[in-house]
C-alpha atoms as a PDB file:
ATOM      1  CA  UNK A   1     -13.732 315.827 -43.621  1.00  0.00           C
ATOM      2  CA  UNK A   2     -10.276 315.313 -45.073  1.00  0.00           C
ATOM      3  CA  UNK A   3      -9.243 311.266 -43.314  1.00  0.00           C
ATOM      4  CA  UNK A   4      -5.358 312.297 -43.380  1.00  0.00           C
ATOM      5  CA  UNK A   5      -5.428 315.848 -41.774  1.00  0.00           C
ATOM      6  CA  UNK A   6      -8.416 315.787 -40.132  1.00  0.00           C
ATOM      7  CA  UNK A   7      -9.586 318.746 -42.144  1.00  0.00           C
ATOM      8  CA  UNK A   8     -12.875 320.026 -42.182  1.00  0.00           C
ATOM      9  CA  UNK A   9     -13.580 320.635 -45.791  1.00  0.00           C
ATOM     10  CA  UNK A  10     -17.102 321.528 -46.296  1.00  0.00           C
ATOM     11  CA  UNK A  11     -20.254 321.699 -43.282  1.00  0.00           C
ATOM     12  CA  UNK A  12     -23.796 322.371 -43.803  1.00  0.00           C
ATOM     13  CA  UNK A  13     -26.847 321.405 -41.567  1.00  0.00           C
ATOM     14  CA  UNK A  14     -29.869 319.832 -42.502  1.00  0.00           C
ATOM     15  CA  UNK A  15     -32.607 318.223 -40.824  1.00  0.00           C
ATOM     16  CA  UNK A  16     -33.191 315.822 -43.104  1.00  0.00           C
ATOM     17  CA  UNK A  17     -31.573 313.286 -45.407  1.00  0.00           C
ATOM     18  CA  UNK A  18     -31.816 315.292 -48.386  1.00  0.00           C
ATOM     19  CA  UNK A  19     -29.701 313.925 -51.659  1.00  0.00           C
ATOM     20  CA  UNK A  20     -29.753 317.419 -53.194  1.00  0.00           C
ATOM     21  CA  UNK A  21     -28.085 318.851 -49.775  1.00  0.00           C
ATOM     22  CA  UNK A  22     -25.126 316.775 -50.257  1.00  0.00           C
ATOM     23  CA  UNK A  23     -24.521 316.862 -53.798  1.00  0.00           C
ATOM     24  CA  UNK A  24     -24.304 320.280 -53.178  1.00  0.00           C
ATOM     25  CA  UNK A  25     -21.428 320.391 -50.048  1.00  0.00           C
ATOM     26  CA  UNK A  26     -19.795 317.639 -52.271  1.00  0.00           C
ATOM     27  CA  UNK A  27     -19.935 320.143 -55.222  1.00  0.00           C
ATOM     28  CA  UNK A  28     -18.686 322.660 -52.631  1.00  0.00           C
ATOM     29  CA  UNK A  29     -15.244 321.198 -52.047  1.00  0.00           C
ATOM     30  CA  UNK A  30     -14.303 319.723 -55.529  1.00  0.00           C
ATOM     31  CA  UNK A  31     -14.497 323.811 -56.561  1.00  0.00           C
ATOM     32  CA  UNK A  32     -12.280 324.390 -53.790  1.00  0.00           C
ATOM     33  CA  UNK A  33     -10.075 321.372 -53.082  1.00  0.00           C
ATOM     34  CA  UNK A  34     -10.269 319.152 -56.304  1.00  0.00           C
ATOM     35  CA  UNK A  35     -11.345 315.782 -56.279  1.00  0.00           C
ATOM     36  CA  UNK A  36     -10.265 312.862 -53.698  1.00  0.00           C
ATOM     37  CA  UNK A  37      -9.143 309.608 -55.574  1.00  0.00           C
ATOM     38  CA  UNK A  38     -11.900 307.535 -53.130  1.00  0.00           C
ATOM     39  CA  UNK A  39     -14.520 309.036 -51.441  1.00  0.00           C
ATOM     40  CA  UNK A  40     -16.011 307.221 -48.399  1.00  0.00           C
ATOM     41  CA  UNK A  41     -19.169 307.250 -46.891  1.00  0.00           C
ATOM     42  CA  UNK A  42     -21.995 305.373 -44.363  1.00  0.00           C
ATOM     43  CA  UNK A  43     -24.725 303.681 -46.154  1.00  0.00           C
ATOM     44  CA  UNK A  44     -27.442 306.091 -45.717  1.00  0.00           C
ATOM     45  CA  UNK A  45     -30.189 306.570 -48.374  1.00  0.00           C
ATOM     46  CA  UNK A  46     -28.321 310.086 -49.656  1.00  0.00           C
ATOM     47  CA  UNK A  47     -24.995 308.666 -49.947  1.00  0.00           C
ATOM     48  CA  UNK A  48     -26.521 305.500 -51.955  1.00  0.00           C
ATOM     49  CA  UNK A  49     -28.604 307.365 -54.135  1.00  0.00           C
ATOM     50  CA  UNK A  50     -28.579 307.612 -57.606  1.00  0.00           C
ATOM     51  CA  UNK A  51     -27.473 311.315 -57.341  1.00  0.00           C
ATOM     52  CA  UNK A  52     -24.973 311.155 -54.984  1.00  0.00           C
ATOM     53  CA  UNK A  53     -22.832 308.202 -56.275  1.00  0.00           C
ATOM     54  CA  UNK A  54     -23.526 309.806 -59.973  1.00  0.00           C
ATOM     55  CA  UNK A  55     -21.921 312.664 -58.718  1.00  0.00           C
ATOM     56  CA  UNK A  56     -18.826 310.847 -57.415  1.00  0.00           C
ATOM     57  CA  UNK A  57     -18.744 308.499 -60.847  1.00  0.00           C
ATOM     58  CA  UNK A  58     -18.927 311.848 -63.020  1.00  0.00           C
ATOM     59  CA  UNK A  59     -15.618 312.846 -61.245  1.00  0.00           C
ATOM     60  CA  UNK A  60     -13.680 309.615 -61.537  1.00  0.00           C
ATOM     61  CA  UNK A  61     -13.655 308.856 -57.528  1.00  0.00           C
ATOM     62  CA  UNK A  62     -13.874 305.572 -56.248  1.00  0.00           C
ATOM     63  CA  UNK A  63     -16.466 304.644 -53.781  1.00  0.00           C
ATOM     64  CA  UNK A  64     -16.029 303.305 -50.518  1.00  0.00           C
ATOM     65  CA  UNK A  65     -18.765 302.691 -48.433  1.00  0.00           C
ATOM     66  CA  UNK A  66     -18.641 301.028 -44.406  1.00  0.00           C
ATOM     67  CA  UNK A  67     -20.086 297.744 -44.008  1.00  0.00           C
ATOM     68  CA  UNK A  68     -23.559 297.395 -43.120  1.00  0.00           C
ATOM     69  CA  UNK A  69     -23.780 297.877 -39.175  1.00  0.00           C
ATOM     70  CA  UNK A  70     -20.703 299.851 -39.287  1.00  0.00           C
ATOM     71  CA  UNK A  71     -22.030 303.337 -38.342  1.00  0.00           C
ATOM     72  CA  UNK A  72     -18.985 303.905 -35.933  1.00  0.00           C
ATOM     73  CA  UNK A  73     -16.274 304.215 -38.230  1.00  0.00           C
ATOM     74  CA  UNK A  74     -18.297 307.863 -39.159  1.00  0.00           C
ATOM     75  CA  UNK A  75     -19.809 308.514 -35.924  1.00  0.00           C
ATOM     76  CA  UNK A  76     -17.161 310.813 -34.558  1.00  0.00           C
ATOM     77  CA  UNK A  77     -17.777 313.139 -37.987  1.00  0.00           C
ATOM     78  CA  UNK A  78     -21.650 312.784 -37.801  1.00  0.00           C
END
């Protein structure tokens, strides 16, 4: 989801925390969109893996991530 419009960029469903999964919706809307300049995220174990934040680096974004504890500042998109 885009912060400033409110835009849904990319959706996929998964029952399960899968790094893979979200490398690949990530993937998804750089082809389509281009790259953010930050990128921010929850602290699950897919957005903090190795993967996923190599993924971001690769591209140049920054990395934001909420504080520990702070899971409803990305409820409302979960």
């Amino acid at each position: 989801m885009d912060w400033h419009s409110r835009k849904v960029l990319s959706w996929r469903l998964s029952n399960t925390t899968d790094t893979g999964f979200c490398v690949g919706a990530l993937e998804e809307v750089f082809a389509r969109y281009g790259t953010p300049d930050i990128f921010n995220t929850d602290q699950g174990s897919q957005f903090t893996s190795d993967k996923f934040t190599g993924t971001l680096n690769a591209y140049g974004i920054k990395i934001s991530m909420d504080d520990k504890g702070r899971w409803v500042d990305t409820v409302f998109v979960e």
